[in-house]
PDB file of N, CA and C in Angstrom:
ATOM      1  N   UNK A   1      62.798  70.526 -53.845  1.00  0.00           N
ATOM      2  CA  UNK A   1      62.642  71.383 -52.693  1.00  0.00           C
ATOM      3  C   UNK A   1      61.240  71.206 -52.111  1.00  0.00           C
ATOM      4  N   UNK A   2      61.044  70.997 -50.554  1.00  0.00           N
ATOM      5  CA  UNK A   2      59.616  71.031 -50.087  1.00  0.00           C
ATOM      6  C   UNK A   2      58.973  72.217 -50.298  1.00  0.00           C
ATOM      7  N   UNK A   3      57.958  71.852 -50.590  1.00  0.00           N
ATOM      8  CA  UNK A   3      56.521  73.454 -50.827  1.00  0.00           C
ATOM      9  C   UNK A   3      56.527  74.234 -50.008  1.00  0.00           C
ATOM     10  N   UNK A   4      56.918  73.303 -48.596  1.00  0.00           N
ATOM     11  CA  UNK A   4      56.513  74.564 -47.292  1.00  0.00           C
ATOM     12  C   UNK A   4      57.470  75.324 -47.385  1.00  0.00           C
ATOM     13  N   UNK A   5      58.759  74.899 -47.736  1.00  0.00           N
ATOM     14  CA  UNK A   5      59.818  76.095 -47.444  1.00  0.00           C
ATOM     15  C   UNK A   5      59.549  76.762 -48.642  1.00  0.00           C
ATOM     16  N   UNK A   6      59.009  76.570 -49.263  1.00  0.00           N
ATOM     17  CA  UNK A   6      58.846  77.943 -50.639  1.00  0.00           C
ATOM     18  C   UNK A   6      58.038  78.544 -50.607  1.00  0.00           C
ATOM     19  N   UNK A   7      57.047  78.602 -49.603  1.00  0.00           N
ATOM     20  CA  UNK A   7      56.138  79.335 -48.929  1.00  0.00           C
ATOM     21  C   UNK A   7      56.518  80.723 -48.393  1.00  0.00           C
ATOM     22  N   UNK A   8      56.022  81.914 -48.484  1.00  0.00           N
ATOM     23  CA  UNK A   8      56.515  82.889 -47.696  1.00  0.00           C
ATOM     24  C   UNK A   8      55.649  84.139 -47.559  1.00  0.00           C
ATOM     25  N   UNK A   9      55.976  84.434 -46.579  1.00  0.00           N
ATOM     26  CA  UNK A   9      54.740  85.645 -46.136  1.00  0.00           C
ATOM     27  C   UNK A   9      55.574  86.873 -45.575  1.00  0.00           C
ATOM     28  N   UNK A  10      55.535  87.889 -46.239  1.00  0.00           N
ATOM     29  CA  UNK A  10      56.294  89.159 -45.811  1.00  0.00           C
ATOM     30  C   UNK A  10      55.714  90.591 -45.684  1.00  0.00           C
ATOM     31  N   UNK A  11      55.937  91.435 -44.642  1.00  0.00           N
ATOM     32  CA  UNK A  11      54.735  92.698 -45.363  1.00  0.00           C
ATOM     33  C   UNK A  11      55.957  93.246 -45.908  1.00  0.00           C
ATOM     34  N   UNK A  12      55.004  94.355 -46.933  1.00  0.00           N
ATOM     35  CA  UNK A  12      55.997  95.372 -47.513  1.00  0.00           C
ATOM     36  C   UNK A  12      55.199  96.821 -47.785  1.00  0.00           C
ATOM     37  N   UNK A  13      56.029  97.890 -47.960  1.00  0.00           N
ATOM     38  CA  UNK A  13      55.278  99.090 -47.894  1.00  0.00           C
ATOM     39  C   UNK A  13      54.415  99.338 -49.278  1.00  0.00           C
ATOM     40  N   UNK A  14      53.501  99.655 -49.543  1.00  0.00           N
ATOM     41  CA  UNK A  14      52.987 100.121 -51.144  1.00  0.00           C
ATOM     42  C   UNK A  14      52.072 100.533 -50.448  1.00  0.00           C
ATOM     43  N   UNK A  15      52.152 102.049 -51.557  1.00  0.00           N
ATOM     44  CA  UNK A  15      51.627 103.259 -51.341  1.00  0.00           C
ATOM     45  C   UNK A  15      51.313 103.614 -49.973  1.00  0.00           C
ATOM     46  N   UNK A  16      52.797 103.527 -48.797  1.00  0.00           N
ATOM     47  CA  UNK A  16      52.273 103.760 -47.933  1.00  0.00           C
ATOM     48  C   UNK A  16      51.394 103.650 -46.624  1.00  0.00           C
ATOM     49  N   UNK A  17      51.248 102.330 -46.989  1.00  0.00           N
ATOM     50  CA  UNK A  17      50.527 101.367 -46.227  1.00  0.00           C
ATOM     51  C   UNK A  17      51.194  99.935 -46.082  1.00  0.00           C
ATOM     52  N   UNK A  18      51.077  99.212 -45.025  1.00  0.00           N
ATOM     53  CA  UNK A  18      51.294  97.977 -44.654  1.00  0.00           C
ATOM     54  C   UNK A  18      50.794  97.145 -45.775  1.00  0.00           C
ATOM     55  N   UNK A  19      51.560  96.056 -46.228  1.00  0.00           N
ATOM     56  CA  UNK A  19      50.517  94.645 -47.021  1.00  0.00           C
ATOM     57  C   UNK A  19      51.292  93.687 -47.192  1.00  0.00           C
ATOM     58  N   UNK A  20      50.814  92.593 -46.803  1.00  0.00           N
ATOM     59  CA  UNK A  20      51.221  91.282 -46.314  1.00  0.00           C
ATOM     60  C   UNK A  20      50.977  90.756 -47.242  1.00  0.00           C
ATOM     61  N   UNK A  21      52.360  90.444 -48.462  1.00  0.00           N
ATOM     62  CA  UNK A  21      52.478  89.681 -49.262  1.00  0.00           C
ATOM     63  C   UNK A  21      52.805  87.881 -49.065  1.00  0.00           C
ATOM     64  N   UNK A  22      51.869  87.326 -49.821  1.00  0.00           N
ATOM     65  CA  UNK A  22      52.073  85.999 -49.867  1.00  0.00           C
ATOM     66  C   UNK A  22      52.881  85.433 -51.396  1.00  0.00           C
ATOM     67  N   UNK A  23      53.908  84.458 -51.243  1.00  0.00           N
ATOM     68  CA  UNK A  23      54.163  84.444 -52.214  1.00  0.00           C
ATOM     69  C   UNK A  23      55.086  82.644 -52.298  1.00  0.00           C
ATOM     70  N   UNK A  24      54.492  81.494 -52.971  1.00  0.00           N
ATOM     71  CA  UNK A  24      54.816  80.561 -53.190  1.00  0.00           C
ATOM     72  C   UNK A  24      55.487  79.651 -54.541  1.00  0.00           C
ATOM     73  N   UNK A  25      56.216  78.880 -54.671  1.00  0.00           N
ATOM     74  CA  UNK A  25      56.584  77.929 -55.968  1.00  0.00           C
ATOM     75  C   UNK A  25      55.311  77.275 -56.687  1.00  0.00           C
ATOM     76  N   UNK A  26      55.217  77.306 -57.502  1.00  0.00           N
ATOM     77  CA  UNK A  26      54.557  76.082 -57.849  1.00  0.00           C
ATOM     78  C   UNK A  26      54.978  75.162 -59.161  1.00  0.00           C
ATOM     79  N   UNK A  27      55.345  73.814 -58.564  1.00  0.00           N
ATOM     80  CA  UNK A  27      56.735  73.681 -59.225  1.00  0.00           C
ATOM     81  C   UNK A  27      55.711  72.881 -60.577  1.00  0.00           C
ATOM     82  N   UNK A  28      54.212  72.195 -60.932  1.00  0.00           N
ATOM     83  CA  UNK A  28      53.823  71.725 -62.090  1.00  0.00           C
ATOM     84  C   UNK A  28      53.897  73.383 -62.588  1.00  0.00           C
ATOM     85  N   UNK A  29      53.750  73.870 -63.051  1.00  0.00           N
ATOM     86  CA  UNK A  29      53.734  75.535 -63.848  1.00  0.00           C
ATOM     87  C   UNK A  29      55.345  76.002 -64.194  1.00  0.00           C
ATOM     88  N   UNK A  30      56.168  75.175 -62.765  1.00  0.00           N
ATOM     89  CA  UNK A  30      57.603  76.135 -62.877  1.00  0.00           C
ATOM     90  C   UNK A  30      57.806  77.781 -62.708  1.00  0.00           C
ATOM     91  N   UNK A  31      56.839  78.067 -62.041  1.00  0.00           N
ATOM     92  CA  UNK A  31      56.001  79.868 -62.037  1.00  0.00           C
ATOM     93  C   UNK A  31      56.004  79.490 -60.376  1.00  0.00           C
ATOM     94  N   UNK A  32      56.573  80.972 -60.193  1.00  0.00           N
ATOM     95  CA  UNK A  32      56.602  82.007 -58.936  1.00  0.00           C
ATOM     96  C   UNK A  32      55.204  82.401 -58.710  1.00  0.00           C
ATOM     97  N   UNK A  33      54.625  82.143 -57.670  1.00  0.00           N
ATOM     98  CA  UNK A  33      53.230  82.754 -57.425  1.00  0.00           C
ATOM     99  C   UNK A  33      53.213  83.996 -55.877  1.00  0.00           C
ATOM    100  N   UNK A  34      52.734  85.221 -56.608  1.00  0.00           N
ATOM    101  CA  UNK A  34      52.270  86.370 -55.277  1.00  0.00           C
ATOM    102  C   UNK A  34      50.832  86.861 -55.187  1.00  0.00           C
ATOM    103  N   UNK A  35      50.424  87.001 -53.959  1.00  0.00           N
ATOM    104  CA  UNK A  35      49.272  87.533 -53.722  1.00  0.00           C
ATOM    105  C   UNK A  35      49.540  88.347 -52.364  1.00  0.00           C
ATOM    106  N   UNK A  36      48.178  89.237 -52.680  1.00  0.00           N
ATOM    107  CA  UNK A  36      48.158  90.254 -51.030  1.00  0.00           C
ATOM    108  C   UNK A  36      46.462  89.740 -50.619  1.00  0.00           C
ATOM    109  N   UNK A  37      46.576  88.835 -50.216  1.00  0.00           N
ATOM    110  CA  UNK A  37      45.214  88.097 -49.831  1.00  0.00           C
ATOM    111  C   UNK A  37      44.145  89.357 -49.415  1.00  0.00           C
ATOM    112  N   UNK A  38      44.810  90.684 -48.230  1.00  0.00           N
ATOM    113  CA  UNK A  38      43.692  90.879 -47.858  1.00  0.00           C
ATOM    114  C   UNK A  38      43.675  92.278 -48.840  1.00  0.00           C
ATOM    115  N   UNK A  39      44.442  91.957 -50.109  1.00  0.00           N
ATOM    116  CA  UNK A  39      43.745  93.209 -50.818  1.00  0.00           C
ATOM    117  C   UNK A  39      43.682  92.942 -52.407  1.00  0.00           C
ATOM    118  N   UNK A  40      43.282  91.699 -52.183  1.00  0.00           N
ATOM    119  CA  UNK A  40      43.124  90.780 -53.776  1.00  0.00           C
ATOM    120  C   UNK A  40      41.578  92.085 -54.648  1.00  0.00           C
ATOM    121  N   UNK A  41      41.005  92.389 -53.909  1.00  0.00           N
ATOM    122  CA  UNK A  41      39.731  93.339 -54.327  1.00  0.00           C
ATOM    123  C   UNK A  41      40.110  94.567 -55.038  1.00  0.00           C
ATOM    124  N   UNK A  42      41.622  94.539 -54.859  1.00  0.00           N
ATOM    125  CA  UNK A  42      42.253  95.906 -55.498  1.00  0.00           C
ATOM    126  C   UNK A  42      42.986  95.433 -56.944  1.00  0.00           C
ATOM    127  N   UNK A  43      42.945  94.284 -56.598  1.00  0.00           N
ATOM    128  CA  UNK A  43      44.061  93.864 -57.886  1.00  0.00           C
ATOM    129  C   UNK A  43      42.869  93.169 -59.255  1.00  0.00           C
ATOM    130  N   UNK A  44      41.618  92.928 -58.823  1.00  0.00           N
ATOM    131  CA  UNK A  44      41.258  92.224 -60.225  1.00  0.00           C
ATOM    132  C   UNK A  44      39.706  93.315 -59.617  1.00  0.00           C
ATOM    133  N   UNK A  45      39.607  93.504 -60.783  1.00  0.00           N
ATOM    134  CA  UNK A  45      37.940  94.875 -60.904  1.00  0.00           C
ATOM    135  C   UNK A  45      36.559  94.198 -60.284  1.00  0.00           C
ATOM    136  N   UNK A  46      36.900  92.679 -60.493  1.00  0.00           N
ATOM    137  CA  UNK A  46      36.153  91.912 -61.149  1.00  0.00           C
ATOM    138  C   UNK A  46      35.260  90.801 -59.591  1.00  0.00           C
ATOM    139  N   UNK A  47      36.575  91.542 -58.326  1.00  0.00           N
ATOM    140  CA  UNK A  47      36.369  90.995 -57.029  1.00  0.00           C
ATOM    141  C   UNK A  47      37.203  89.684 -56.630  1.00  0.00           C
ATOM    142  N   UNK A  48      37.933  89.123 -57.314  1.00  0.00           N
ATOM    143  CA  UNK A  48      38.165  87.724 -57.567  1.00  0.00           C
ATOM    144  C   UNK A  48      39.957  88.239 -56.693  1.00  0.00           C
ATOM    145  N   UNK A  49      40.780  87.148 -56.310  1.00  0.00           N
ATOM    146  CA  UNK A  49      42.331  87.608 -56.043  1.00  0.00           C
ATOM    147  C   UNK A  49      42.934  86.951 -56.405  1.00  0.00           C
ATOM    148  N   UNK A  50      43.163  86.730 -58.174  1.00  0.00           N
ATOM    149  CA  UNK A  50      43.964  85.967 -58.714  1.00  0.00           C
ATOM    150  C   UNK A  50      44.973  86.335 -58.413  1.00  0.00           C
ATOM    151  N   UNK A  51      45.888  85.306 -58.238  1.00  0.00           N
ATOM    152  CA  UNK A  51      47.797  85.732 -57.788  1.00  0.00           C
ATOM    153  C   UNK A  51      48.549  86.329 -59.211  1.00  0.00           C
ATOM    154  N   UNK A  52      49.624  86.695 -58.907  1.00  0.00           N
ATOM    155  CA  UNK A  52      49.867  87.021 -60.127  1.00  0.00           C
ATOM    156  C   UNK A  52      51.240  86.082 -60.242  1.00  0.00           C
ATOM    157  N   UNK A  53      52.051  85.995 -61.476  1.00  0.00           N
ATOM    158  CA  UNK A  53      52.699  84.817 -61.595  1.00  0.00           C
ATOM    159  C   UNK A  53      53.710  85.495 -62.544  1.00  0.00           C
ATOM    160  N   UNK A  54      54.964  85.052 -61.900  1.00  0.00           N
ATOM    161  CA  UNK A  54      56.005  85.297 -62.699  1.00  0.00           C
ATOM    162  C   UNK A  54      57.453  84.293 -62.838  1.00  0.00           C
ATOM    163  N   UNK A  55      58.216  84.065 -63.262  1.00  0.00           N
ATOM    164  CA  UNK A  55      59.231  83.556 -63.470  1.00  0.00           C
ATOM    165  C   UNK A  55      60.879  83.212 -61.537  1.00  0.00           C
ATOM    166  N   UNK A  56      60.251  84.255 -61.387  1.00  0.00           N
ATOM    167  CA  UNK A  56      61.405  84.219 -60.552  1.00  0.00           C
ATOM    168  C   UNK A  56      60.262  85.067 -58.480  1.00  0.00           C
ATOM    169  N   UNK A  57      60.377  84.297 -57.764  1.00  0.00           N
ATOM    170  CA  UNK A  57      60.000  85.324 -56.751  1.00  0.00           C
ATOM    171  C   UNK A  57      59.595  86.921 -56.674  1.00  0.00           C
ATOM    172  N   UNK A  58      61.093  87.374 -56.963  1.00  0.00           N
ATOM    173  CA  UNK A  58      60.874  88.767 -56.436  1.00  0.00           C
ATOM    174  C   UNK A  58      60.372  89.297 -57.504  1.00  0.00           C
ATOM    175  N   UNK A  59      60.137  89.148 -59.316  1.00  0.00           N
ATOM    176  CA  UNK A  59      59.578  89.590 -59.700  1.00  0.00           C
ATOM    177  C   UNK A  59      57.538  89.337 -59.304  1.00  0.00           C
ATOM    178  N   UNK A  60      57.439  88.142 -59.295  1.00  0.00           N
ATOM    179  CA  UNK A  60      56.085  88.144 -59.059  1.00  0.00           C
ATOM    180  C   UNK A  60      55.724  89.344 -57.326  1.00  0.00           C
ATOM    181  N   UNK A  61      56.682  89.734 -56.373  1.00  0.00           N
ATOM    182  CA  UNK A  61      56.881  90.359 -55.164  1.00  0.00           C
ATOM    183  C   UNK A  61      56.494  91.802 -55.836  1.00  0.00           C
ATOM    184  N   UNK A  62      56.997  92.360 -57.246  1.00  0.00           N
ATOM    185  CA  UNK A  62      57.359  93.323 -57.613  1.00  0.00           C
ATOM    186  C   UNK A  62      56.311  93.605 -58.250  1.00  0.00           C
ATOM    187  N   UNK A  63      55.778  93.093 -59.145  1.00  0.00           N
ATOM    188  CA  UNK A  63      54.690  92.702 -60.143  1.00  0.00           C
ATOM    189  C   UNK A  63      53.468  93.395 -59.208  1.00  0.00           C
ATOM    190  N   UNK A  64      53.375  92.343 -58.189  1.00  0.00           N
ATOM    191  CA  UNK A  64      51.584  92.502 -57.484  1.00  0.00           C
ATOM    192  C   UNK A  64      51.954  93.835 -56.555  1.00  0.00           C
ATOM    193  N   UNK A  65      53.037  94.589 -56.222  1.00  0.00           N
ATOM    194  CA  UNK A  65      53.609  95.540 -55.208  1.00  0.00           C
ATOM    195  C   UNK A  65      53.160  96.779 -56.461  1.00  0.00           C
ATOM    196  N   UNK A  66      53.677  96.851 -57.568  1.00  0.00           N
ATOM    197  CA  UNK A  66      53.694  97.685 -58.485  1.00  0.00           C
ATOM    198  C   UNK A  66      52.098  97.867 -59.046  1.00  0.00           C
ATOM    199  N   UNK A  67      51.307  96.756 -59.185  1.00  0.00           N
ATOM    200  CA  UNK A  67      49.555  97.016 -59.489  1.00  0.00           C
ATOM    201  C   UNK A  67      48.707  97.183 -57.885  1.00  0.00           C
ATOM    202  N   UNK A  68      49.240  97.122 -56.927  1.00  0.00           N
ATOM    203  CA  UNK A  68      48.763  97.060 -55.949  1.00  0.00           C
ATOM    204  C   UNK A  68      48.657  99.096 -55.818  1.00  0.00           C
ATOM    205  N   UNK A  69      50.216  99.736 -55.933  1.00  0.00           N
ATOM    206  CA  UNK A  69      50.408 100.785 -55.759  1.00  0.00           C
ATOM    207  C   UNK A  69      49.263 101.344 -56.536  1.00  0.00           C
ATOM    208  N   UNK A  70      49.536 101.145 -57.757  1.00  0.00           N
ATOM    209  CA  UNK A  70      49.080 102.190 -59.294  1.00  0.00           C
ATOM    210  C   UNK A  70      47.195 102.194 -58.837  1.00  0.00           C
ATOM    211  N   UNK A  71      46.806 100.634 -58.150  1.00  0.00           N
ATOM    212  CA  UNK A  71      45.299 101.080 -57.952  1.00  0.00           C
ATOM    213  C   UNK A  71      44.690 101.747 -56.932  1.00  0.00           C
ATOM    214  N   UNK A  72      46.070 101.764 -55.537  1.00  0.00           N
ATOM    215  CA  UNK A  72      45.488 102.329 -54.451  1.00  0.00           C
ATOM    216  C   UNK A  72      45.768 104.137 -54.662  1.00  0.00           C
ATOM    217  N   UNK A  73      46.690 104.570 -55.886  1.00  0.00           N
ATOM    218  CA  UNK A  73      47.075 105.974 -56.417  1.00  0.00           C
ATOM    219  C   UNK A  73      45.420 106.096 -56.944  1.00  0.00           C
ATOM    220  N   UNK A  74      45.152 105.471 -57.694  1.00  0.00           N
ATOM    221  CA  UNK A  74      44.101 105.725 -58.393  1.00  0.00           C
ATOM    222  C   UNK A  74      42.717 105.926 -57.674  1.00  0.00           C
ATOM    223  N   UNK A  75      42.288 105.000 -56.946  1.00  0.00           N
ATOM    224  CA  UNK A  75      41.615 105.283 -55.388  1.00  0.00           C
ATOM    225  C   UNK A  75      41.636 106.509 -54.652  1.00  0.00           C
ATOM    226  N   UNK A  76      42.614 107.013 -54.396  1.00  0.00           N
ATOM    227  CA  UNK A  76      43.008 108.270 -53.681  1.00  0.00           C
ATOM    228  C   UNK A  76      42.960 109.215 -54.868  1.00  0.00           C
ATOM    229  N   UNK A  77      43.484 109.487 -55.944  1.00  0.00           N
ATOM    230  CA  UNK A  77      42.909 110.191 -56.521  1.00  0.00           C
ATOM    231  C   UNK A  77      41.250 110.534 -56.828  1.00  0.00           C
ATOM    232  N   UNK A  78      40.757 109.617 -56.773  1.00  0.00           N
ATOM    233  CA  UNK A  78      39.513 109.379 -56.948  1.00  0.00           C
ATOM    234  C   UNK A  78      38.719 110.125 -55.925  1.00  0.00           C
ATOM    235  N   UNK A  79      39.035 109.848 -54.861  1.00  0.00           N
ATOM    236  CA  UNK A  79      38.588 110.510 -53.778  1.00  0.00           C
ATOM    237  C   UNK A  79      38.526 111.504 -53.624  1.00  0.00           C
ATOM    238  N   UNK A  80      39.763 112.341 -53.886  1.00  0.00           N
ATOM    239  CA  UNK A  80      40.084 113.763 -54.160  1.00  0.00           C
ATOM    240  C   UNK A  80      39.338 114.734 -54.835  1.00  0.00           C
ATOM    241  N   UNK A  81      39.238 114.192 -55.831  1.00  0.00           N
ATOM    242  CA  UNK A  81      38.499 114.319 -57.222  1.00  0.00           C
ATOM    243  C   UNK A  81      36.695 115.177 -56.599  1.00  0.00           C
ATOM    244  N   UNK A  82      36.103 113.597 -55.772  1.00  0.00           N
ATOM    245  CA  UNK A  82      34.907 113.608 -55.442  1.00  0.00           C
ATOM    246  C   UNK A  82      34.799 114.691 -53.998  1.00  0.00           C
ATOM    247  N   UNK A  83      35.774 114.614 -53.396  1.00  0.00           N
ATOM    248  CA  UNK A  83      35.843 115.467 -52.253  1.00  0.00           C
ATOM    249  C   UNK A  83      35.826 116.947 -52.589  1.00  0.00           C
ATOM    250  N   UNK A  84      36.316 117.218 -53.770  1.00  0.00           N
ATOM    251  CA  UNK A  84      36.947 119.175 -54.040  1.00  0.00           C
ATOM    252  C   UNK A  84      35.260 119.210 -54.880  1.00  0.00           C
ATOM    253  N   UNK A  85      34.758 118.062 -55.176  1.00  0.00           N
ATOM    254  CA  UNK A  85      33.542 118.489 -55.988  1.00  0.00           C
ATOM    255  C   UNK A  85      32.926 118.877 -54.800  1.00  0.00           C
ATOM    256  N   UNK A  86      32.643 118.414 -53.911  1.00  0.00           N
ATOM    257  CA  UNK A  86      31.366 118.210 -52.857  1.00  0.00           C
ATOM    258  C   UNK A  86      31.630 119.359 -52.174  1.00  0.00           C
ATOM    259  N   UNK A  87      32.654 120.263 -52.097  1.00  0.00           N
ATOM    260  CA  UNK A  87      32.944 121.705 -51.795  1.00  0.00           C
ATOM    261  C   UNK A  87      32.653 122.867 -52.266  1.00  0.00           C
ATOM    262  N   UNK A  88      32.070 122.377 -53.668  1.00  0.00           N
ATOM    263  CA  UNK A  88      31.680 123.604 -54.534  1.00  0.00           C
ATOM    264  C   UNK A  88      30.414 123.764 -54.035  1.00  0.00           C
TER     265      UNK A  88
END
């Protein structure tokens, strides 16, 4: 199969917000590759936007959708947190 057609770019909702998942073959690995390019800063602590990699498409779709959510929950909690302080 050509690379380009295994190429694909889709948005999808997490947490509520727009994010434009990227997500390609890479057939030396035999691994499904996803990334959210413009929110790779959410997914590794560390600043870096490693893709994340799984067996089949929609799991790697599901994978980076599911850590994408849990850090932007955590973010907003966070906020919350610092906001009800700054009221006292």
């Amino acid at each position: 199969m050509d690379e380009l057609q295994q190429f694909e770019r889709a948005r999808f909702d997490v947490a509520g917000q727009g994010v434009t998942i990227t997500s390609w073959y890479e057939p030396e690995k035999t691994r499904w590759r996803a990334n959210a390019p413009a929110h790779g800063h959410l997914l590794n602590h560390s600043g870096g936007d490693a893709p994340i990699t799984a067996a089949t498409r929609q799991k790697a779709i599901q994978d980076i959708c599911t850590r994408l959510e849990k850090r932007m929950k955590e973010i907003e909690a966070s906020r919350q947190t610092r906001s009800s302080r700054d009221y006292r």
